[in-house]
C-alpha atoms as a PDB file:
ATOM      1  CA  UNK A   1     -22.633  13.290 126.005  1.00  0.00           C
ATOM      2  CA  UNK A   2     -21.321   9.605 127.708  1.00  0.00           C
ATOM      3  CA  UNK A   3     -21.191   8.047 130.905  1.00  0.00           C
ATOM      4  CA  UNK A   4     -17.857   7.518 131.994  1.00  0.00           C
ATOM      5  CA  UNK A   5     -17.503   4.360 133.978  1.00  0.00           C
ATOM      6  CA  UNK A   6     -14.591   4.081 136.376  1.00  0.00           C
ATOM      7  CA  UNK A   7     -14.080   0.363 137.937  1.00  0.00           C
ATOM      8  CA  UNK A   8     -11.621   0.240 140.817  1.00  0.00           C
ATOM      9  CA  UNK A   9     -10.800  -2.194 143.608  1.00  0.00           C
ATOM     10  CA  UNK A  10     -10.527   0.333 146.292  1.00  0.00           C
ATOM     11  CA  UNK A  11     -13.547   2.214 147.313  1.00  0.00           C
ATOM     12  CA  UNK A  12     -11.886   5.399 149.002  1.00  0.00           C
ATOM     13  CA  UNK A  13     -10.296   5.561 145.478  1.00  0.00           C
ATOM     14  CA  UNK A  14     -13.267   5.688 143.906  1.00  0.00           C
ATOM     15  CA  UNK A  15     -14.464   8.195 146.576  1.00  0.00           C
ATOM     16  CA  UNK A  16     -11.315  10.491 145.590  1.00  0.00           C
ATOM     17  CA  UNK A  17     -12.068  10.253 141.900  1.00  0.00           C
ATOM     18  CA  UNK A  18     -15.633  11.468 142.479  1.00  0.00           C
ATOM     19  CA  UNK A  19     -14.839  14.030 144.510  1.00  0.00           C
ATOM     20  CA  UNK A  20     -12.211  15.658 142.210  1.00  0.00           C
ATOM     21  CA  UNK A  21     -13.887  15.231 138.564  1.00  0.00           C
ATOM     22  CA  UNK A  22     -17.163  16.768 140.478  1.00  0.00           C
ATOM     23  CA  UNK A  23     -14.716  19.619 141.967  1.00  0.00           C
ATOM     24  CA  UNK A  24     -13.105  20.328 138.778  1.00  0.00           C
ATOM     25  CA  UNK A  25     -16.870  20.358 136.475  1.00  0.00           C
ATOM     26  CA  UNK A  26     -15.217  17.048 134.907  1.00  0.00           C
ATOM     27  CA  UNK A  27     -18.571  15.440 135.676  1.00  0.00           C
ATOM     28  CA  UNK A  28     -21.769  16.673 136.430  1.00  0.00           C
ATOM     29  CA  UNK A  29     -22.398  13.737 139.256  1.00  0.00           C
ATOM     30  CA  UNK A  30     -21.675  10.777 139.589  1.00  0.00           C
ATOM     31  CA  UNK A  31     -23.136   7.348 140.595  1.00  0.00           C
ATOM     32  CA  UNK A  32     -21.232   4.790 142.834  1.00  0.00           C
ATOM     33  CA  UNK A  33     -22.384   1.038 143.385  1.00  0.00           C
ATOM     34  CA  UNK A  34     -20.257  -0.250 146.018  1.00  0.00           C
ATOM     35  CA  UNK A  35     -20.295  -3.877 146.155  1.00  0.00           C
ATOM     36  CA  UNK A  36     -20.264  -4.551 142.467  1.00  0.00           C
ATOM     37  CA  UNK A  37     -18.474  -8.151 141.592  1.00  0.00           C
ATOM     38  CA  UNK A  38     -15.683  -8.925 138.962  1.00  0.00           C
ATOM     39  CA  UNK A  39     -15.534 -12.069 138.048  1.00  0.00           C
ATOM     40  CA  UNK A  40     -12.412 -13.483 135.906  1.00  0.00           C
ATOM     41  CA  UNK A  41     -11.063 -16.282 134.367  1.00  0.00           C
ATOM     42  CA  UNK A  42      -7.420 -16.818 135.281  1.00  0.00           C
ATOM     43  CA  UNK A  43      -4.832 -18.686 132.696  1.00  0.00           C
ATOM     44  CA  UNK A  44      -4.896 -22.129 134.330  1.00  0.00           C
ATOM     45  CA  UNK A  45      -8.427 -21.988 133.580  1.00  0.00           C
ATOM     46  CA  UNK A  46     -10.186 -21.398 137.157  1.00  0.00           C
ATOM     47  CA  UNK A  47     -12.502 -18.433 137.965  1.00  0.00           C
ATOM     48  CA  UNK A  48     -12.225 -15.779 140.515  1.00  0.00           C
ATOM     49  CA  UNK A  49     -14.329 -12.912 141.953  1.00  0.00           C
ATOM     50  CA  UNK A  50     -12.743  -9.650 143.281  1.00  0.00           C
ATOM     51  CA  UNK A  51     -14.904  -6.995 144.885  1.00  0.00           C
ATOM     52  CA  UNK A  52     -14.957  -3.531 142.826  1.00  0.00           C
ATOM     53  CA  UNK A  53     -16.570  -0.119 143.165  1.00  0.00           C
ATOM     54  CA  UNK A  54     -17.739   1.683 140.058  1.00  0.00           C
ATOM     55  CA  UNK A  55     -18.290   4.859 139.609  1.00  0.00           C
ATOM     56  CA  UNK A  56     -20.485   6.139 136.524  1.00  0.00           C
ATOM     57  CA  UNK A  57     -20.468  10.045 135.654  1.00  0.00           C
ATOM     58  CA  UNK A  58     -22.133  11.960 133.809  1.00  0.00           C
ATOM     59  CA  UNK A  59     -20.431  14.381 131.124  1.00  0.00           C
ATOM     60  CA  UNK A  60     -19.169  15.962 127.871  1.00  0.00           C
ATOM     61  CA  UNK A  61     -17.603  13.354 125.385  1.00  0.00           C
ATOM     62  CA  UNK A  62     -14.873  15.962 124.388  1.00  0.00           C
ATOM     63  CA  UNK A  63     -13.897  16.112 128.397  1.00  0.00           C
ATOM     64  CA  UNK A  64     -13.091  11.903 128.399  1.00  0.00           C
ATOM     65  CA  UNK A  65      -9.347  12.767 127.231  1.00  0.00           C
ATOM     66  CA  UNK A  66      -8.875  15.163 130.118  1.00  0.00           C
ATOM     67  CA  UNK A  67     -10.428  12.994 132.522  1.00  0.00           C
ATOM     68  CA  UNK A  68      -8.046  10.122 131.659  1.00  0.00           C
ATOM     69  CA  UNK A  69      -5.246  12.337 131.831  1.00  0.00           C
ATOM     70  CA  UNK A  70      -6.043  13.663 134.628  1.00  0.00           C
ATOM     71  CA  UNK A  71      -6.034  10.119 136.390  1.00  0.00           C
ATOM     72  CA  UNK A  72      -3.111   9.075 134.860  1.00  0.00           C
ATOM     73  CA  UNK A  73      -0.931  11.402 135.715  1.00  0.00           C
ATOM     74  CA  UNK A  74      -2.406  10.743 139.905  1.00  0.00           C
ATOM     75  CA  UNK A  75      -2.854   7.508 140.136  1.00  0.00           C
ATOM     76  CA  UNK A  76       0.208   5.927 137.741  1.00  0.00           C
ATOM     77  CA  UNK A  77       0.160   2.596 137.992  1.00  0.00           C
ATOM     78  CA  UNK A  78      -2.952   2.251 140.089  1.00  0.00           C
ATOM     79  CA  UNK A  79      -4.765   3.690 137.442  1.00  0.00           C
ATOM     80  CA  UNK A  80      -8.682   2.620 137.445  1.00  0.00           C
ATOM     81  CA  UNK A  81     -10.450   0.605 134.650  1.00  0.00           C
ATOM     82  CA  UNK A  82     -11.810   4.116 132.505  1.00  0.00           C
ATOM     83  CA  UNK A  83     -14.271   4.221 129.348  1.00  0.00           C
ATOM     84  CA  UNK A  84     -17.216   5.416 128.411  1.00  0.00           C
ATOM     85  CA  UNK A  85     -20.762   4.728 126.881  1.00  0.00           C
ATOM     86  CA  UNK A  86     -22.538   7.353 124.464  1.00  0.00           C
ATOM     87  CA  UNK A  87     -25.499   8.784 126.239  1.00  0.00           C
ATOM     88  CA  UNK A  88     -28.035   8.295 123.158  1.00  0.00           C
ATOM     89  CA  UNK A  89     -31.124  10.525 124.257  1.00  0.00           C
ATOM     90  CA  UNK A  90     -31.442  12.162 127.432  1.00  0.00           C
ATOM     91  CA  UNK A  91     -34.151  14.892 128.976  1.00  0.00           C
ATOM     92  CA  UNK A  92     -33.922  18.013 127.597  1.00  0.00           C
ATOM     93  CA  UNK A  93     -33.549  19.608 130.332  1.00  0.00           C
ATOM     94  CA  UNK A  94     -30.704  17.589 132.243  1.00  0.00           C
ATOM     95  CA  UNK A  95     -28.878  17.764 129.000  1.00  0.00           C
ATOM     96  CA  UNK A  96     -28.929  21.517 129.621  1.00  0.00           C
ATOM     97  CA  UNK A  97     -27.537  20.995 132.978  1.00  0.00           C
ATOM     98  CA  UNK A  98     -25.280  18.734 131.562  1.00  0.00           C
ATOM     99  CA  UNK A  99     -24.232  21.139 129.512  1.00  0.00           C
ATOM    100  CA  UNK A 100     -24.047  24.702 132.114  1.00  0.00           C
ATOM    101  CA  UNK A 101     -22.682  22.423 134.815  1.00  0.00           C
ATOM    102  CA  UNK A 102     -19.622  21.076 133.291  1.00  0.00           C
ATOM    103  CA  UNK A 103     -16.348  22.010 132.543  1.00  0.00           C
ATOM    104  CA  UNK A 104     -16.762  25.016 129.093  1.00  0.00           C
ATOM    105  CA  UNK A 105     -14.737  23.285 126.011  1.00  0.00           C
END
């Protein structure tokens, strides 16, 4: 099991990418934090900040390649930072939901 994280710059995307990995059992649910911060360094050496939305699902680690297939092929080149982070223990029992909820492998 992982939590996928999915950073984008546009908040309706994020929005759209919840909505369909939920619809299609790609996730169980998912966590969004709206006003999360970037910050950069650029190649002249200054720093910037740009405003980001990230969404963190979560769900089986077999169902990551689908998932970043999935946005690939719909979002192209405005294709959202994706990986994920290995869910180490978890409650029995959510794991179980985890597990009936999602998307059968």
């Amino acid at each position: 099991m992982v939590l996928i994280h999915i950073v984008t710059d546009n908040e309706e995307q994020a929005i759209e990418i919840t909505d369909l990995l939920i619809e299609k059992k790609l996730i169980l649910n998912a966590l969004m934090i709206e006003k999360a911060k970037m910050r950069k360094r650029l190649k002249d050496g200054t720093f910037e900040t740009h405003p980001q939305t990230l969404v963190i699902g979560k769900t089986k680690g077999l169902l990551f390649n689908d998932i970043d297939l999935l946005l690939r092929e719909k979002y192209g080149k405005m294709m959202p930072t994706l990986y994920s982070i290995a869910i180490v223990n978890m409650d029995w029992d959510q794991a179980d939901e985890l597990m009936q909820e999602t998307l059968k492998i």
